[in-house]
PDB file of N, CA and C in Angstrom:
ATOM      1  N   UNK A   1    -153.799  93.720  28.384  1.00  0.00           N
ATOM      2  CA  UNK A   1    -153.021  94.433  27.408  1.00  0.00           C
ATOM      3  C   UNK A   1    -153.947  95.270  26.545  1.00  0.00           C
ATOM      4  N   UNK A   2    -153.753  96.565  26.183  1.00  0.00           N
ATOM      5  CA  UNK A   2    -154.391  97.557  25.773  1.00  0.00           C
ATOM      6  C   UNK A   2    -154.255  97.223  23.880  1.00  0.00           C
ATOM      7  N   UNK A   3    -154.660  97.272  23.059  1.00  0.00           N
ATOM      8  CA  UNK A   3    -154.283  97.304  21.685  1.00  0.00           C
ATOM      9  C   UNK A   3    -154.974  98.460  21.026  1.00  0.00           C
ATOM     10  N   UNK A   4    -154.464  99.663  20.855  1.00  0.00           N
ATOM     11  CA  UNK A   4    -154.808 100.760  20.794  1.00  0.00           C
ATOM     12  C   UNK A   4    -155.342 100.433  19.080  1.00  0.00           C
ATOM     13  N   UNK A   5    -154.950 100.308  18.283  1.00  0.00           N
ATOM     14  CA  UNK A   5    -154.922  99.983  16.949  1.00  0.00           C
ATOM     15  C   UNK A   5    -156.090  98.818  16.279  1.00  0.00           C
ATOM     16  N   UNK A   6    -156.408  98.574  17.380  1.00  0.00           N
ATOM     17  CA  UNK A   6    -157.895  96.971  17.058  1.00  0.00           C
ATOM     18  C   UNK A   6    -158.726  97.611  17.782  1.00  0.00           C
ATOM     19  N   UNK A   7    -158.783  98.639  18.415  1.00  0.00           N
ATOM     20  CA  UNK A   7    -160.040  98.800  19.105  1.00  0.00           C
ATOM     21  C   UNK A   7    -160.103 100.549  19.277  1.00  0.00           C
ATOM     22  N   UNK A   8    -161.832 100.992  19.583  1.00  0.00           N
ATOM     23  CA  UNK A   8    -162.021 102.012  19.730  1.00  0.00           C
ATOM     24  C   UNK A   8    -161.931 103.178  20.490  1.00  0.00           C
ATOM     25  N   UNK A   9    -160.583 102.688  21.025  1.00  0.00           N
ATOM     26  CA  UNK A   9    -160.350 103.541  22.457  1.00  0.00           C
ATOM     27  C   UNK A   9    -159.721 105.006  22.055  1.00  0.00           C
ATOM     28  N   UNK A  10    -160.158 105.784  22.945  1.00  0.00           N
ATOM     29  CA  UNK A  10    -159.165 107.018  22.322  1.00  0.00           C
ATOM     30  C   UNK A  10    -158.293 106.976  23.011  1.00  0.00           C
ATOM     31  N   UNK A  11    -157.488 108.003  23.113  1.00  0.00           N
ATOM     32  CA  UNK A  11    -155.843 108.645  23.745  1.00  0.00           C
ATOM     33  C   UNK A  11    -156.619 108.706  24.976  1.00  0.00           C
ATOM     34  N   UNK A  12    -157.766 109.563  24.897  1.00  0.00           N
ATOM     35  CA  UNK A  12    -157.948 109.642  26.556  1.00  0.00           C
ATOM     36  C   UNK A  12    -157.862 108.119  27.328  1.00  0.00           C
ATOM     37  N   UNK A  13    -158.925 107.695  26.894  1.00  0.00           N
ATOM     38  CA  UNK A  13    -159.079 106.052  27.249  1.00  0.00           C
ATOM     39  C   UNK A  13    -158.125 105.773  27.617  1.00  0.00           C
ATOM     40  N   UNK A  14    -157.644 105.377  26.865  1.00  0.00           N
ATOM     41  CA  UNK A  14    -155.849 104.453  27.015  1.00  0.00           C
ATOM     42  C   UNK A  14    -155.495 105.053  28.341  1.00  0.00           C
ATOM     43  N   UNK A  15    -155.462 106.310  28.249  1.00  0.00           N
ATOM     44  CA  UNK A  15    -154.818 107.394  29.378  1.00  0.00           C
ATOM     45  C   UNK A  15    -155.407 106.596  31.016  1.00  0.00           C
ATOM     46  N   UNK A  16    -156.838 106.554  30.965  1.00  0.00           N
ATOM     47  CA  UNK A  16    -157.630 106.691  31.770  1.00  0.00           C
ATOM     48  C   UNK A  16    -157.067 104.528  32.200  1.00  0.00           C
ATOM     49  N   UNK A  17    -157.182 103.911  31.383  1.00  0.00           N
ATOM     50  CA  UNK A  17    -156.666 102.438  31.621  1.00  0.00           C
ATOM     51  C   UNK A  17    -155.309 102.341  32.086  1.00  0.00           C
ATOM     52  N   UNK A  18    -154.311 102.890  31.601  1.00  0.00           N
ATOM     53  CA  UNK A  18    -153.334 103.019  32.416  1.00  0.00           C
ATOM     54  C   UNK A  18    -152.978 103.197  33.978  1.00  0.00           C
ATOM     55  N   UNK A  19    -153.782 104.441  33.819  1.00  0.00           N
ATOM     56  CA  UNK A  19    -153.866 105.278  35.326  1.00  0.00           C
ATOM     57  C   UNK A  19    -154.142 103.472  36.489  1.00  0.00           C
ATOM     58  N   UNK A  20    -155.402 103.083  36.029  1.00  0.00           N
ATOM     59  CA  UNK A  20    -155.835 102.181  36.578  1.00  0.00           C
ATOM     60  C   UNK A  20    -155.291 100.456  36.808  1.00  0.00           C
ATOM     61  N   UNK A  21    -154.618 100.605  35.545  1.00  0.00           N
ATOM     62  CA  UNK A  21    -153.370  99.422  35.700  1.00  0.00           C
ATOM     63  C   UNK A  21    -152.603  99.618  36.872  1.00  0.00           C
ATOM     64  N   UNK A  22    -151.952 100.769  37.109  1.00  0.00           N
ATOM     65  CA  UNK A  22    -150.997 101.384  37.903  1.00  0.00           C
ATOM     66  C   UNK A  22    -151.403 101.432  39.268  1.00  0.00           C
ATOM     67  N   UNK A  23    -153.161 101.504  39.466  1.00  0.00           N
ATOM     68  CA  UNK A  23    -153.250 102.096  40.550  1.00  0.00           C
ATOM     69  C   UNK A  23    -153.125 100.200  41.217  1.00  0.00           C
ATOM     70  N   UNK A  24    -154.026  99.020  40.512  1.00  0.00           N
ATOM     71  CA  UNK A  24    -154.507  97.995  40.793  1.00  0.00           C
ATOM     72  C   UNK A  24    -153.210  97.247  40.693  1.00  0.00           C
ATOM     73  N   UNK A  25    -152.275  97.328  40.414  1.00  0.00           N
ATOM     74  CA  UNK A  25    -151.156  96.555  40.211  1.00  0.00           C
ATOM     75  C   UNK A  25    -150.020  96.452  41.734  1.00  0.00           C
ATOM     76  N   UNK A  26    -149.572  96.862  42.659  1.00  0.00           N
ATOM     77  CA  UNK A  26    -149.580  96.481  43.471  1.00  0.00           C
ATOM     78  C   UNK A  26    -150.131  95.250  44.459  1.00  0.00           C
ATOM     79  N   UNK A  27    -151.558  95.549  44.067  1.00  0.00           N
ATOM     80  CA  UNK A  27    -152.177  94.172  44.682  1.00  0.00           C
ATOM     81  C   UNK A  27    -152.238  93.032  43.807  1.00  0.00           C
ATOM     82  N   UNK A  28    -152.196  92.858  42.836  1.00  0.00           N
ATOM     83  CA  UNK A  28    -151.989  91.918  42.016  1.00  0.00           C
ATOM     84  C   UNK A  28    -151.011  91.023  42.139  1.00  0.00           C
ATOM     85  N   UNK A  29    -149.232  91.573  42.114  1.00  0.00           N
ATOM     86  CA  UNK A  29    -148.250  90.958  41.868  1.00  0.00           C
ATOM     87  C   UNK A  29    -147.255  91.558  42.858  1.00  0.00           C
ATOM     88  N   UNK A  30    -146.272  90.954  43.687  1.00  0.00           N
ATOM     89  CA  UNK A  30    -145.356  91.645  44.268  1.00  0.00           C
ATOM     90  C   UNK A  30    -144.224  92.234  43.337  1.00  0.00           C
ATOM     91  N   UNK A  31    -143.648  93.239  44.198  1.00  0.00           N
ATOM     92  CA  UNK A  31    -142.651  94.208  43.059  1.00  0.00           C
ATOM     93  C   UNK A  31    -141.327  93.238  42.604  1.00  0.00           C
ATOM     94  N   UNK A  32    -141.105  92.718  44.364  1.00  0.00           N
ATOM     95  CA  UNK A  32    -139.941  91.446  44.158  1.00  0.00           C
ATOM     96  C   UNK A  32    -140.310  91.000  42.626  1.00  0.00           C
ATOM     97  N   UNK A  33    -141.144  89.601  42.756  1.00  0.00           N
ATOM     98  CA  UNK A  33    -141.593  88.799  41.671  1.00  0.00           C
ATOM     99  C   UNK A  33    -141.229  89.359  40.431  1.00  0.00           C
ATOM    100  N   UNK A  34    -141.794  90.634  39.916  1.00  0.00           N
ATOM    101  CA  UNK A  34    -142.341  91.322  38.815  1.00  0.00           C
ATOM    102  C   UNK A  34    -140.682  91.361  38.531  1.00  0.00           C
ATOM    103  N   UNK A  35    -140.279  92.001  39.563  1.00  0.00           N
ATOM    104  CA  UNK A  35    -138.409  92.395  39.196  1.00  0.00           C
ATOM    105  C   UNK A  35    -137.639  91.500  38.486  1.00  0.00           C
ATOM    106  N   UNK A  36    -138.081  90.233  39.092  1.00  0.00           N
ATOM    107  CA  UNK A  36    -137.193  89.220  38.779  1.00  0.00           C
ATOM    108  C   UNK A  36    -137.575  88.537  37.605  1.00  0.00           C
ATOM    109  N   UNK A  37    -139.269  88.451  37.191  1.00  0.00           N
ATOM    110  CA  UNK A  37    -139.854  87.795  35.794  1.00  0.00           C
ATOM    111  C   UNK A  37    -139.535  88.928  34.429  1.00  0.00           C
ATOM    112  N   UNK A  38    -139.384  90.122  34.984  1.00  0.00           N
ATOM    113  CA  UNK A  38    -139.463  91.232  33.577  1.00  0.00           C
ATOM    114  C   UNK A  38    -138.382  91.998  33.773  1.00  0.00           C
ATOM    115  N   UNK A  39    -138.326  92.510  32.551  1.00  0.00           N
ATOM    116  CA  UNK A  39    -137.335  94.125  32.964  1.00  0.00           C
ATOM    117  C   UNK A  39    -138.378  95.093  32.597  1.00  0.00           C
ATOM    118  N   UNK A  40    -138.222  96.151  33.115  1.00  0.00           N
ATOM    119  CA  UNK A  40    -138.837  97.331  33.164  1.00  0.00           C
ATOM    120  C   UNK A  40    -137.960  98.609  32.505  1.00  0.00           C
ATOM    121  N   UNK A  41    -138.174  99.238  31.749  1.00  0.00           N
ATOM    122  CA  UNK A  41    -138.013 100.243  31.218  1.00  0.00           C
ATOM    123  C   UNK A  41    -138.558 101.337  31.259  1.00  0.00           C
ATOM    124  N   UNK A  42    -137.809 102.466  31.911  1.00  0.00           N
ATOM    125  CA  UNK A  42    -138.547 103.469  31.976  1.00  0.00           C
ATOM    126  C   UNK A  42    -137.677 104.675  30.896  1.00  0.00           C
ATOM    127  N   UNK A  43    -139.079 104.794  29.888  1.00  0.00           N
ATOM    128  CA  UNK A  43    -138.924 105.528  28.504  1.00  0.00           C
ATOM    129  C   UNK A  43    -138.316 107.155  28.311  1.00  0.00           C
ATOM    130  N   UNK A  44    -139.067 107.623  29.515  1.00  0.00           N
ATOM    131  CA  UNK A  44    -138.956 109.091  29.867  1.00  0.00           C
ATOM    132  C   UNK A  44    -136.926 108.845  30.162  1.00  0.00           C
ATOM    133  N   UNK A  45    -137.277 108.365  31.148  1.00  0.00           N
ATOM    134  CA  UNK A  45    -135.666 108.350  32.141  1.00  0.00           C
ATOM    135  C   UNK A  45    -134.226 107.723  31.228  1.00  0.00           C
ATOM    136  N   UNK A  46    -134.824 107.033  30.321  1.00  0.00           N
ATOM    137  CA  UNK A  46    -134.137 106.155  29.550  1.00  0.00           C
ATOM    138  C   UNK A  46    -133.236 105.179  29.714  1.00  0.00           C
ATOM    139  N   UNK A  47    -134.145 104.444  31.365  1.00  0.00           N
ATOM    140  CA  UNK A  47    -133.430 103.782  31.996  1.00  0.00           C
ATOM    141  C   UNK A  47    -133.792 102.391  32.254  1.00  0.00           C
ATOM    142  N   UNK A  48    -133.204 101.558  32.517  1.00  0.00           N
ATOM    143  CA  UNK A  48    -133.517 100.468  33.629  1.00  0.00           C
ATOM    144  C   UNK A  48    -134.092 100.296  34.895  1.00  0.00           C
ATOM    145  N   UNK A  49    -134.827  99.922  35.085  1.00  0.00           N
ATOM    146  CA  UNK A  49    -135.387  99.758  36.684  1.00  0.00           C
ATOM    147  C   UNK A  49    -134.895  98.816  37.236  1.00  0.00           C
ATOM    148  N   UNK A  50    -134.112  98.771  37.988  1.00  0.00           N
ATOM    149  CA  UNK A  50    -133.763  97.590  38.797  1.00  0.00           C
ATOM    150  C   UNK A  50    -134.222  97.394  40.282  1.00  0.00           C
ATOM    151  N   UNK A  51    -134.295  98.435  40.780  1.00  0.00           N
ATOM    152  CA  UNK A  51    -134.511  98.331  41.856  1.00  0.00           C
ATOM    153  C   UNK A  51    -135.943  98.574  42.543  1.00  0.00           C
ATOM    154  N   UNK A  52    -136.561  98.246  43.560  1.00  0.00           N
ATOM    155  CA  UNK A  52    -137.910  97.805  43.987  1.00  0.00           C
ATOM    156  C   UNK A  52    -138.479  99.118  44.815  1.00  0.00           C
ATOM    157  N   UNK A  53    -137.730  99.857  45.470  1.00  0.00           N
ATOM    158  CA  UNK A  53    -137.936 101.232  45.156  1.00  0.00           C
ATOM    159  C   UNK A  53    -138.410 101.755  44.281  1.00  0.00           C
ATOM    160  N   UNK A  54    -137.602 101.635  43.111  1.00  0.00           N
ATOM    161  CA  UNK A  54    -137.621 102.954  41.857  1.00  0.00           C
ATOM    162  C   UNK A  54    -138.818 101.875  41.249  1.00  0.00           C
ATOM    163  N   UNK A  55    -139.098 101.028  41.347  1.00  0.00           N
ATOM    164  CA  UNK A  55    -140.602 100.436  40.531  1.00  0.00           C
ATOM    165  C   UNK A  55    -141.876 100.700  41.693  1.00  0.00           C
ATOM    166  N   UNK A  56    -141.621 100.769  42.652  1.00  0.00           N
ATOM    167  CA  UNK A  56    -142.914 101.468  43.703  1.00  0.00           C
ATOM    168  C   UNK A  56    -143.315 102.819  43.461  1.00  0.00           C
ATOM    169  N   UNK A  57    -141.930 103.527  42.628  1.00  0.00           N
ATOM    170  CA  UNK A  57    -142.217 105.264  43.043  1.00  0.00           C
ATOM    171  C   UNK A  57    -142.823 104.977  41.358  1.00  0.00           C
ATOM    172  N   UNK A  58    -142.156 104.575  40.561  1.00  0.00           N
ATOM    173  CA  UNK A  58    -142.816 104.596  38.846  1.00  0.00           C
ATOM    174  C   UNK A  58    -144.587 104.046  39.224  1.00  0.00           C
ATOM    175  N   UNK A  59    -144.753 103.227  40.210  1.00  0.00           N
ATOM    176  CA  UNK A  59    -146.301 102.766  40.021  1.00  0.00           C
ATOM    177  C   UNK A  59    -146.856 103.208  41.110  1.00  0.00           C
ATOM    178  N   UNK A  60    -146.862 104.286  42.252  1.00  0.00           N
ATOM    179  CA  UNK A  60    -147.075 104.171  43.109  1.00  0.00           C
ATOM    180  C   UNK A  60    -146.535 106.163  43.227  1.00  0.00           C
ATOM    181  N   UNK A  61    -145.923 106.494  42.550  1.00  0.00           N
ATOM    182  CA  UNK A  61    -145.918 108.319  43.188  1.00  0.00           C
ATOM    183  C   UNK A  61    -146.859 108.696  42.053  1.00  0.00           C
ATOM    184  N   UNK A  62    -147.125 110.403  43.361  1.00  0.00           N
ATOM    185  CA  UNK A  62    -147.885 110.981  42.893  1.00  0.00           C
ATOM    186  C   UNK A  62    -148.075 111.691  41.578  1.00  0.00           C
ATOM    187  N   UNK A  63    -146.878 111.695  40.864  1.00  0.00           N
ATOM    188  CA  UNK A  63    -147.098 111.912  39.481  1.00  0.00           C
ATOM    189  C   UNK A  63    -147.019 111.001  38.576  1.00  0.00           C
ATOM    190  N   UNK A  64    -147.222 111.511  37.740  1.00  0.00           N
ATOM    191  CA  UNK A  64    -148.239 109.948  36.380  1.00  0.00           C
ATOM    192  C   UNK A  64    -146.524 110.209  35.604  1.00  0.00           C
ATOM    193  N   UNK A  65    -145.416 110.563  36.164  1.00  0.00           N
ATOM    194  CA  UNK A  65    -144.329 110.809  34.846  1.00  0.00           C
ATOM    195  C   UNK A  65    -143.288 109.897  34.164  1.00  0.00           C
ATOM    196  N   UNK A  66    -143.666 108.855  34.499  1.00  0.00           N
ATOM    197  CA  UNK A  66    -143.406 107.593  34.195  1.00  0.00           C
ATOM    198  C   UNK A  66    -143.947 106.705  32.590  1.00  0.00           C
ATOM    199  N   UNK A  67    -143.452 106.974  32.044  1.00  0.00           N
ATOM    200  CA  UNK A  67    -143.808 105.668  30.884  1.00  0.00           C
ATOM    201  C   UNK A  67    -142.728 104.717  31.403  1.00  0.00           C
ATOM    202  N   UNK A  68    -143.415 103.329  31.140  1.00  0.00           N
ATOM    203  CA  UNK A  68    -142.923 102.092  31.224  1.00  0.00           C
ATOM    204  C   UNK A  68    -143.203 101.057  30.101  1.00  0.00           C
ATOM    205  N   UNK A  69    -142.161 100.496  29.681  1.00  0.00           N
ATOM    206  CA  UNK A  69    -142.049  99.304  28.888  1.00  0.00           C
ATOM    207  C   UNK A  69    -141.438  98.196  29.367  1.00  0.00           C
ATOM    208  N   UNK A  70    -142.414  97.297  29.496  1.00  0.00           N
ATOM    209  CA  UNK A  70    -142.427  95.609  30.084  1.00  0.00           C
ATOM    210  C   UNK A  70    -141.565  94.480  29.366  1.00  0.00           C
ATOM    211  N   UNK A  71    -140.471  94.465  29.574  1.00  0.00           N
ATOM    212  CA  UNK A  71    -140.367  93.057  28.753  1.00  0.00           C
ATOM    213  C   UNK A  71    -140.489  91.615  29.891  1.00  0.00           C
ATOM    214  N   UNK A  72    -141.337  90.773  28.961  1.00  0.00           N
ATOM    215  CA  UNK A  72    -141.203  89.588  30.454  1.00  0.00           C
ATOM    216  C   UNK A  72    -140.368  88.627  29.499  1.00  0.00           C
ATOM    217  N   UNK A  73    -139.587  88.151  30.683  1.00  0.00           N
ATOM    218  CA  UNK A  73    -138.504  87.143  30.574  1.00  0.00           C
ATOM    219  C   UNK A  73    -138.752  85.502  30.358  1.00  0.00           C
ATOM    220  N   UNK A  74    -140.023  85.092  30.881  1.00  0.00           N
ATOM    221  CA  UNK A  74    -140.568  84.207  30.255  1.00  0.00           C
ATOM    222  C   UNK A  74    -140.445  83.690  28.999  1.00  0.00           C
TER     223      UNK A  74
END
């Protein structure tokens, strides 16, 4: 988890950690799993993600146009 506000990162930074969350996250966790522990929010779209598709193309297409907000259900 990034804490932009406790630490010295700039906008780029953050930018540049993201990118890399996104790219490494696939192998980490399956999309199933993730679907079913969190909801996903996508900020731009002002939507829900439900489906395992539309969370492959948010972490996984070629454009970065995706903001996402995580809630885990835990």
């Amino acid at each position: 988890m990034l804490a932009p506000k406790d630490s010295i990162l700039t906008a780029e930074d953050i930018e540049i950690e993201k990118r890399n969350m996104k790219k490494l996250f696939p192998y980490i966790e399956s999309f199933n799993a993730f679907l079913i522990t969190n909801e996903i929010l996508d900020v731009i779209e002002r939507r829900k993600i439900t489906g395992r598709h539309r969370l492959l193309k948010a972490f996984c297409g070629e454009k970065s146009e995706h903001e996402l907000f995580i809630i885990c259900n835990n």
